[in-house]
PDB file of N, CA and C in Angstrom:
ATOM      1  N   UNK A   1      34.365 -59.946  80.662  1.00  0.00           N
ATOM      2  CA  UNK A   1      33.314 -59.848  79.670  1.00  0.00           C
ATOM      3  C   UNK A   1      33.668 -60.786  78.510  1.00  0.00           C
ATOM      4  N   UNK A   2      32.603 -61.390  78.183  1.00  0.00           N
ATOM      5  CA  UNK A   2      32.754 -62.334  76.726  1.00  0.00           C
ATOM      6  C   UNK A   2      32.527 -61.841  75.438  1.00  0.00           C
ATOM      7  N   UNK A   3      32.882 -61.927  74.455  1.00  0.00           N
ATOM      8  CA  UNK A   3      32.530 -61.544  73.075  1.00  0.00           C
ATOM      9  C   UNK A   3      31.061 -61.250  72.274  1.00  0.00           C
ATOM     10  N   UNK A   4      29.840 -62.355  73.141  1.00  0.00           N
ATOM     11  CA  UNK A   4      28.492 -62.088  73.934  1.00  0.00           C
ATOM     12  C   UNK A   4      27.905 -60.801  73.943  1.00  0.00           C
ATOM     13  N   UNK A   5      28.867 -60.202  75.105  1.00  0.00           N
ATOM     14  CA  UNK A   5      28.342 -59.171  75.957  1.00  0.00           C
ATOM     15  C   UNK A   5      29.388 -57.970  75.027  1.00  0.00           C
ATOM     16  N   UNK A   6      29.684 -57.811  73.992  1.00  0.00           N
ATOM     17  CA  UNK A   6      31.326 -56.568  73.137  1.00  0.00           C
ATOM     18  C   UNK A   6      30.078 -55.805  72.388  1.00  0.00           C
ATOM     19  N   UNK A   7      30.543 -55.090  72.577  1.00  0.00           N
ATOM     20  CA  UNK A   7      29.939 -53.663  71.497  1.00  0.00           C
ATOM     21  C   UNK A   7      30.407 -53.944  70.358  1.00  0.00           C
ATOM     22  N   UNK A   8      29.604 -54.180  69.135  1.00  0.00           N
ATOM     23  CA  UNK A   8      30.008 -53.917  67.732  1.00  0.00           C
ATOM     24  C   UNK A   8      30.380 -52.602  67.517  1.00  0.00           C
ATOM     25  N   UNK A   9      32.160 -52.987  66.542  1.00  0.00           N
ATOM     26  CA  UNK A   9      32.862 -51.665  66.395  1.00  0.00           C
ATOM     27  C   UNK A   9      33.755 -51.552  67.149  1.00  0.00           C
ATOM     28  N   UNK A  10      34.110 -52.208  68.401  1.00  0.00           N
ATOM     29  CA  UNK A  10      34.983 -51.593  69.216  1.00  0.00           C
ATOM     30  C   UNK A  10      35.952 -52.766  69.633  1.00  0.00           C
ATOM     31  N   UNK A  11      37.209 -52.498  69.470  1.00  0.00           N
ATOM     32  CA  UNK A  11      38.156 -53.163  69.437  1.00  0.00           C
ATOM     33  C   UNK A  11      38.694 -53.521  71.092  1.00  0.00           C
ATOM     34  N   UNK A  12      38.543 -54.838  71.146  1.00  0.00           N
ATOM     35  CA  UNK A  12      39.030 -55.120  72.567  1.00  0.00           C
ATOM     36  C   UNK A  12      40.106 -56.081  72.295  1.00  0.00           C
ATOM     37  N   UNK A  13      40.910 -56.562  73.090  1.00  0.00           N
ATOM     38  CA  UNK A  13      42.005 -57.275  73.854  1.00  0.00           C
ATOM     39  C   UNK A  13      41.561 -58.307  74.390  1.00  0.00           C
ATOM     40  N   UNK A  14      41.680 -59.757  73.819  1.00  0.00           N
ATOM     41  CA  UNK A  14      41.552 -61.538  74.291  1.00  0.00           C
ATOM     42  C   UNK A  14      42.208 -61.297  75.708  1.00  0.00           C
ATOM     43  N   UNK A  15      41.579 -61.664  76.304  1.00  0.00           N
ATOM     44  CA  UNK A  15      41.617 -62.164  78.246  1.00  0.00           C
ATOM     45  C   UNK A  15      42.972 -63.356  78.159  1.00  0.00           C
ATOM     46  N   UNK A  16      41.699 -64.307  77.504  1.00  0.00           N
ATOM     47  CA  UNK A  16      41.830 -65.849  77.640  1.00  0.00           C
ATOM     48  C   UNK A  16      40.581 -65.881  76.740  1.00  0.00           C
ATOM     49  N   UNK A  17      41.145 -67.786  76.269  1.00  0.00           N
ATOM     50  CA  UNK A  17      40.257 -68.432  75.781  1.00  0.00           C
ATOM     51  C   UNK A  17      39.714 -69.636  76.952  1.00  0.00           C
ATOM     52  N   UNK A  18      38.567 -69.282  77.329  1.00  0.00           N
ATOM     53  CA  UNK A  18      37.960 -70.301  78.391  1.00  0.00           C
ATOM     54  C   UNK A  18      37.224 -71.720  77.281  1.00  0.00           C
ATOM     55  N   UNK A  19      37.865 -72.684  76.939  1.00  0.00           N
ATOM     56  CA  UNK A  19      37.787 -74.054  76.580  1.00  0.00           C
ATOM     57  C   UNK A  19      38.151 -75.170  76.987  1.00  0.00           C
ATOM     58  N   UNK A  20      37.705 -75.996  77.651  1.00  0.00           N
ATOM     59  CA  UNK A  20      37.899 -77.864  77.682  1.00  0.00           C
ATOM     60  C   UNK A  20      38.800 -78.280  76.516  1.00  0.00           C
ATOM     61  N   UNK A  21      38.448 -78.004  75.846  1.00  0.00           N
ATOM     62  CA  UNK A  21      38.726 -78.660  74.465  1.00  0.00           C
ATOM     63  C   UNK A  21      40.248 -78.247  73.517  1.00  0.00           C
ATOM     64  N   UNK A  22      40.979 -79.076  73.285  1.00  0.00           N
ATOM     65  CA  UNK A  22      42.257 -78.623  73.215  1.00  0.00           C
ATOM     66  C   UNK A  22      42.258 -78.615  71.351  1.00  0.00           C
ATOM     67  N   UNK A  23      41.831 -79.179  70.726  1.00  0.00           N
ATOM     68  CA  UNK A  23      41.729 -79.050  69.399  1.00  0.00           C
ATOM     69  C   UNK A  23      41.094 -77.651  69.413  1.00  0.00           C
ATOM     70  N   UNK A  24      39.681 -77.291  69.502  1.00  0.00           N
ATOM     71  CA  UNK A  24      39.393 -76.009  69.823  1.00  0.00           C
ATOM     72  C   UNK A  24      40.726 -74.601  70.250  1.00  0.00           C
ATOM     73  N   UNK A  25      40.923 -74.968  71.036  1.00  0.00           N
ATOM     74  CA  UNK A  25      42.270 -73.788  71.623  1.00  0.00           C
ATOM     75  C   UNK A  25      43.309 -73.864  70.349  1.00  0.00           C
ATOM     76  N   UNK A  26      43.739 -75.182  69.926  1.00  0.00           N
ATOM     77  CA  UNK A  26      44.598 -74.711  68.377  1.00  0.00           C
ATOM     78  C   UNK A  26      43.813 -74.457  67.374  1.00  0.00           C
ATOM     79  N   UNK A  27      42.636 -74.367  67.280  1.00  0.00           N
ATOM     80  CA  UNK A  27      41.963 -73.822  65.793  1.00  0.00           C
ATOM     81  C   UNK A  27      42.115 -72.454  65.995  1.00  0.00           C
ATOM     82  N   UNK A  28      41.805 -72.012  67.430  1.00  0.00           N
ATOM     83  CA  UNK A  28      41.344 -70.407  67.545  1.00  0.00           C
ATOM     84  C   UNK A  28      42.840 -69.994  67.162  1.00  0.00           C
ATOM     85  N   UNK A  29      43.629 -70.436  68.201  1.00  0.00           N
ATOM     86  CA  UNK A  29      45.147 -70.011  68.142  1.00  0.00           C
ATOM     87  C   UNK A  29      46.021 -69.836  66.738  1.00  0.00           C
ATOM     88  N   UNK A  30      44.888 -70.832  65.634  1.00  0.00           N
ATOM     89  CA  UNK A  30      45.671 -70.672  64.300  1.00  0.00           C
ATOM     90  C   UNK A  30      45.262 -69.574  63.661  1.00  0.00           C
ATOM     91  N   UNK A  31      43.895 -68.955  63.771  1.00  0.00           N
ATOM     92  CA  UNK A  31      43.203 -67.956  63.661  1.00  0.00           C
ATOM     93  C   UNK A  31      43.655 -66.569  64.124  1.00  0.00           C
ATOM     94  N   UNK A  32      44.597 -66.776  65.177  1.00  0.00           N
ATOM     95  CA  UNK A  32      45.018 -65.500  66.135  1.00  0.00           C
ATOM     96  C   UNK A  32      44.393 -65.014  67.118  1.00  0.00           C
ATOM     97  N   UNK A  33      43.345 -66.178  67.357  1.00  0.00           N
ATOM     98  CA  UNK A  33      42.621 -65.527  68.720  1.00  0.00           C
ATOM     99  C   UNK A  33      43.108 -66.042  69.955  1.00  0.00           C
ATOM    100  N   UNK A  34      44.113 -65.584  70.374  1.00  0.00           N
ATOM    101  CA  UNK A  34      44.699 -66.115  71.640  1.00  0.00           C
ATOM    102  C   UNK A  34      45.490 -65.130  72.656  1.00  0.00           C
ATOM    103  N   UNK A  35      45.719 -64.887  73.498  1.00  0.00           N
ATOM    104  CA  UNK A  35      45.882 -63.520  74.686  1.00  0.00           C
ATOM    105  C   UNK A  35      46.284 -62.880  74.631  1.00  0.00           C
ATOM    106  N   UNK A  36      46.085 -61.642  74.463  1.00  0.00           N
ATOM    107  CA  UNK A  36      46.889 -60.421  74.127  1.00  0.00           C
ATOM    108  C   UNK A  36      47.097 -59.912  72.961  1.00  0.00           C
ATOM    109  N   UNK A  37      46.111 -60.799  71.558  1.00  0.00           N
ATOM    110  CA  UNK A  37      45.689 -60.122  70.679  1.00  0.00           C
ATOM    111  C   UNK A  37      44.345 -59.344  70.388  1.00  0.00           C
ATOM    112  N   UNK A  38      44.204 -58.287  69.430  1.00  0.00           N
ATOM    113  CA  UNK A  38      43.046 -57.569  69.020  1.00  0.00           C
ATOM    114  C   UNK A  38      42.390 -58.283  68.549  1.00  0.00           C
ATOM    115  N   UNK A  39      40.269 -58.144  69.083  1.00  0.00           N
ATOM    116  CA  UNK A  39      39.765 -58.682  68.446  1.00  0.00           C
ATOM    117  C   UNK A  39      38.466 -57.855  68.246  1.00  0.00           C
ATOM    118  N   UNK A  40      37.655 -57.344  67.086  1.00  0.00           N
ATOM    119  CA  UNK A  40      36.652 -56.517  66.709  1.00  0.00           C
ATOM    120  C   UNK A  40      35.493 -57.378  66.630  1.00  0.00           C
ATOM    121  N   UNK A  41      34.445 -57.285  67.241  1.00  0.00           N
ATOM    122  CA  UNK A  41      32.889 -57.912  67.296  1.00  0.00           C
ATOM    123  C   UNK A  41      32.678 -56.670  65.612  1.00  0.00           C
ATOM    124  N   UNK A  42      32.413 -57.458  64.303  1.00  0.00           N
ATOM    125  CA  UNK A  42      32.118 -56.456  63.307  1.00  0.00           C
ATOM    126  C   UNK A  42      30.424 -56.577  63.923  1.00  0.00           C
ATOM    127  N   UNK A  43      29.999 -57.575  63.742  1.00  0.00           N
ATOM    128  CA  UNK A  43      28.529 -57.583  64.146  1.00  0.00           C
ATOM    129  C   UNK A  43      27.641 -58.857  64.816  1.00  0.00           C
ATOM    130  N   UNK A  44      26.622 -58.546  65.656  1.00  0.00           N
ATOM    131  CA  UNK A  44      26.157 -59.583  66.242  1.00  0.00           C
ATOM    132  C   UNK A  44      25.022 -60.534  65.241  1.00  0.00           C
ATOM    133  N   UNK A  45      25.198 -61.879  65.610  1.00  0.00           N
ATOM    134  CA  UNK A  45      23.460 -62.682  64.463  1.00  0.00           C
ATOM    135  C   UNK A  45      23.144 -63.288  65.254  1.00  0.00           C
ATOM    136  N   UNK A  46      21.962 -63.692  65.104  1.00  0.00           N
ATOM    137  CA  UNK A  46      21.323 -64.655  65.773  1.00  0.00           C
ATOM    138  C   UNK A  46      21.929 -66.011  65.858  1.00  0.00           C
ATOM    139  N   UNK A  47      22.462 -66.224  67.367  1.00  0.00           N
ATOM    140  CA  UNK A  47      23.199 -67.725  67.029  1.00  0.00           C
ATOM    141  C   UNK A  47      24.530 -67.270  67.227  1.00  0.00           C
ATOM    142  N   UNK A  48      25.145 -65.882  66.914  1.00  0.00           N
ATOM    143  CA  UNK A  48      26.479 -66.280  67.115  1.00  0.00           C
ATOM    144  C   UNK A  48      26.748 -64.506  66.993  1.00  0.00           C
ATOM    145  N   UNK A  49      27.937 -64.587  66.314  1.00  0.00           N
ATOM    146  CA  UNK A  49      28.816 -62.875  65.813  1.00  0.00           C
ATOM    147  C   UNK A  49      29.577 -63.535  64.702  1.00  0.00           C
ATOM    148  N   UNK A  50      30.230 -62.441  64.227  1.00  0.00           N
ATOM    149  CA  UNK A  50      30.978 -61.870  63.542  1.00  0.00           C
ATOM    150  C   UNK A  50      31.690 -60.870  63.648  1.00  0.00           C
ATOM    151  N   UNK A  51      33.406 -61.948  63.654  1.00  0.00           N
ATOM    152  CA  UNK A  51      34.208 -61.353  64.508  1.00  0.00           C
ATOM    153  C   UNK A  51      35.531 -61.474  63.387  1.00  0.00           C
ATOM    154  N   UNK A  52      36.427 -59.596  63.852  1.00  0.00           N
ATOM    155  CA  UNK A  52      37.288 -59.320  62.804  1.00  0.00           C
ATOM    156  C   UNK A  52      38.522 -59.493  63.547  1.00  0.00           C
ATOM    157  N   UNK A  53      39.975 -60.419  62.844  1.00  0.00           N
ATOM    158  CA  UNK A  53      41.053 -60.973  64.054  1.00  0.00           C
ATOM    159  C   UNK A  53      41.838 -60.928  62.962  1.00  0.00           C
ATOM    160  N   UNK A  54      43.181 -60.326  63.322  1.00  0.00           N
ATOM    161  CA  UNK A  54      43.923 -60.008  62.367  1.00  0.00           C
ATOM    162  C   UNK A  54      43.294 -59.496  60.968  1.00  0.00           C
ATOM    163  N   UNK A  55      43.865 -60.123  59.876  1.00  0.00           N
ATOM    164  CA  UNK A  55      43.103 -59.585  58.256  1.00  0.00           C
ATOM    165  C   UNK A  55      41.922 -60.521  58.107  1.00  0.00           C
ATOM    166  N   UNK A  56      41.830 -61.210  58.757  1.00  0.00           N
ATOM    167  CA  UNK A  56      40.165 -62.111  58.926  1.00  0.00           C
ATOM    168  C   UNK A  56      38.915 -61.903  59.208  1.00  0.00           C
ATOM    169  N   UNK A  57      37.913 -62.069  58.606  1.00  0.00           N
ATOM    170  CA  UNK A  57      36.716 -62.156  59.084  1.00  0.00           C
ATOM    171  C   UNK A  57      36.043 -63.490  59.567  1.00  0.00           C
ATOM    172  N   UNK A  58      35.212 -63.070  60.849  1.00  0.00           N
ATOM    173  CA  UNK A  58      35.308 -65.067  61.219  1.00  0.00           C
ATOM    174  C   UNK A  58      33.415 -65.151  61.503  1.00  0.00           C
ATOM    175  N   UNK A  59      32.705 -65.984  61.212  1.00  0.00           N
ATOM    176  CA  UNK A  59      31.508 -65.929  61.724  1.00  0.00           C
ATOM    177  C   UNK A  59      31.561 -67.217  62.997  1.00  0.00           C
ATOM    178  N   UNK A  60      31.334 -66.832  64.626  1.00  0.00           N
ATOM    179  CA  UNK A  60      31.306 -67.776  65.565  1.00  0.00           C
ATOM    180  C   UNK A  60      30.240 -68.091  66.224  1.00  0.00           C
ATOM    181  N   UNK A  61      30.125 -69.029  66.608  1.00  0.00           N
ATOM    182  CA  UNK A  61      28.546 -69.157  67.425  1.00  0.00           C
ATOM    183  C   UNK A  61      28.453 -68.515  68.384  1.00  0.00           C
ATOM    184  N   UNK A  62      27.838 -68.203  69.066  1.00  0.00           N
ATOM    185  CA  UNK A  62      27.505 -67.823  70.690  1.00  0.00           C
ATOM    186  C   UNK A  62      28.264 -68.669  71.469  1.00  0.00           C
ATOM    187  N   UNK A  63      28.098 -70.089  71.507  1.00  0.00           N
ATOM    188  CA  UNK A  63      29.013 -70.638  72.362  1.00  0.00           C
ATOM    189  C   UNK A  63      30.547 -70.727  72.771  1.00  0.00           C
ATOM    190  N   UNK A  64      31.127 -70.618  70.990  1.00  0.00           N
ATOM    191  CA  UNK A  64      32.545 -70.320  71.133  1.00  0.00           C
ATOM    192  C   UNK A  64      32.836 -69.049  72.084  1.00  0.00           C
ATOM    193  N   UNK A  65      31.568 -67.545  71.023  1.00  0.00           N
ATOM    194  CA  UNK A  65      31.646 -66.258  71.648  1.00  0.00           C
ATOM    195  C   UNK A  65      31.840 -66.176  73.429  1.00  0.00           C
ATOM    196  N   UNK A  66      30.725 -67.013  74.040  1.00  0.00           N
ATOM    197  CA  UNK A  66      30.982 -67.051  75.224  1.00  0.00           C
ATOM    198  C   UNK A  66      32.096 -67.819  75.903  1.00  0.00           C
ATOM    199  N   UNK A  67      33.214 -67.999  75.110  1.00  0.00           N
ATOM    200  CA  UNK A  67      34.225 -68.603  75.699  1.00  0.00           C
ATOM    201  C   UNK A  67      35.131 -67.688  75.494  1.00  0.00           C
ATOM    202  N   UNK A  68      35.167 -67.001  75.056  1.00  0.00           N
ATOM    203  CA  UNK A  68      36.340 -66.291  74.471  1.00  0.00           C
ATOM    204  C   UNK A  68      36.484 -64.348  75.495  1.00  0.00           C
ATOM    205  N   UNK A  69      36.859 -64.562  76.391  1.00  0.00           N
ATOM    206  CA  UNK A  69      37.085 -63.542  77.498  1.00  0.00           C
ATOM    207  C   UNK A  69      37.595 -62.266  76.786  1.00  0.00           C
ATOM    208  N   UNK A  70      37.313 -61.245  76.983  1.00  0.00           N
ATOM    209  CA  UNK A  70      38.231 -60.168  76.662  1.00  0.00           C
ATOM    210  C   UNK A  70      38.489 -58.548  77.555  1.00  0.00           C
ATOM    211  N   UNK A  71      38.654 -57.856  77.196  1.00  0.00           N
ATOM    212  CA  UNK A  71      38.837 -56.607  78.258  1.00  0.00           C
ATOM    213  C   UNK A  71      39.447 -55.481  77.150  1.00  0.00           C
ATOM    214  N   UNK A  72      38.507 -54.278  77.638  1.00  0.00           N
ATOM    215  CA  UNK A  72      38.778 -53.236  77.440  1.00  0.00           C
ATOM    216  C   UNK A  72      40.648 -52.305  76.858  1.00  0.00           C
TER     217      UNK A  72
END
């Protein structure tokens, strides 16, 4: 499941980050979004989410969202 498809409120566990793009994979990674950390969907927008990672609040598009794998 992708970040897309997460229930706002509920704290899941990064899969993987599914990206081409290797600058991308170190932005997220500086952020803390990278495998086997917690990540909270606070809420969905049009276009993207808003997503809580470590003491951060992050607003992402849909596209990143759908890259970003996670699990229960």
């Amino acid at each position: 499941m992708t970040l897309v498809d997460a229930q706002e409120g509920k704290e899941y566990i990064v899969h993987k980050v599914d990206t081409d793009d290797e600058e991308l994979d170190a932005f997220l990674f500086s952020l803390g979004c990278y495998a086997g950390e917690p990540i909270t969907v606070v809420a969905h927008r049009k276009g993207g989410c808003v997503v809580s990672i470590k003491d951060g609040r992050y607003n992402i598009d849909s596209q990143l969202a759908g890259a970003i794998v996670v699990q229960d």
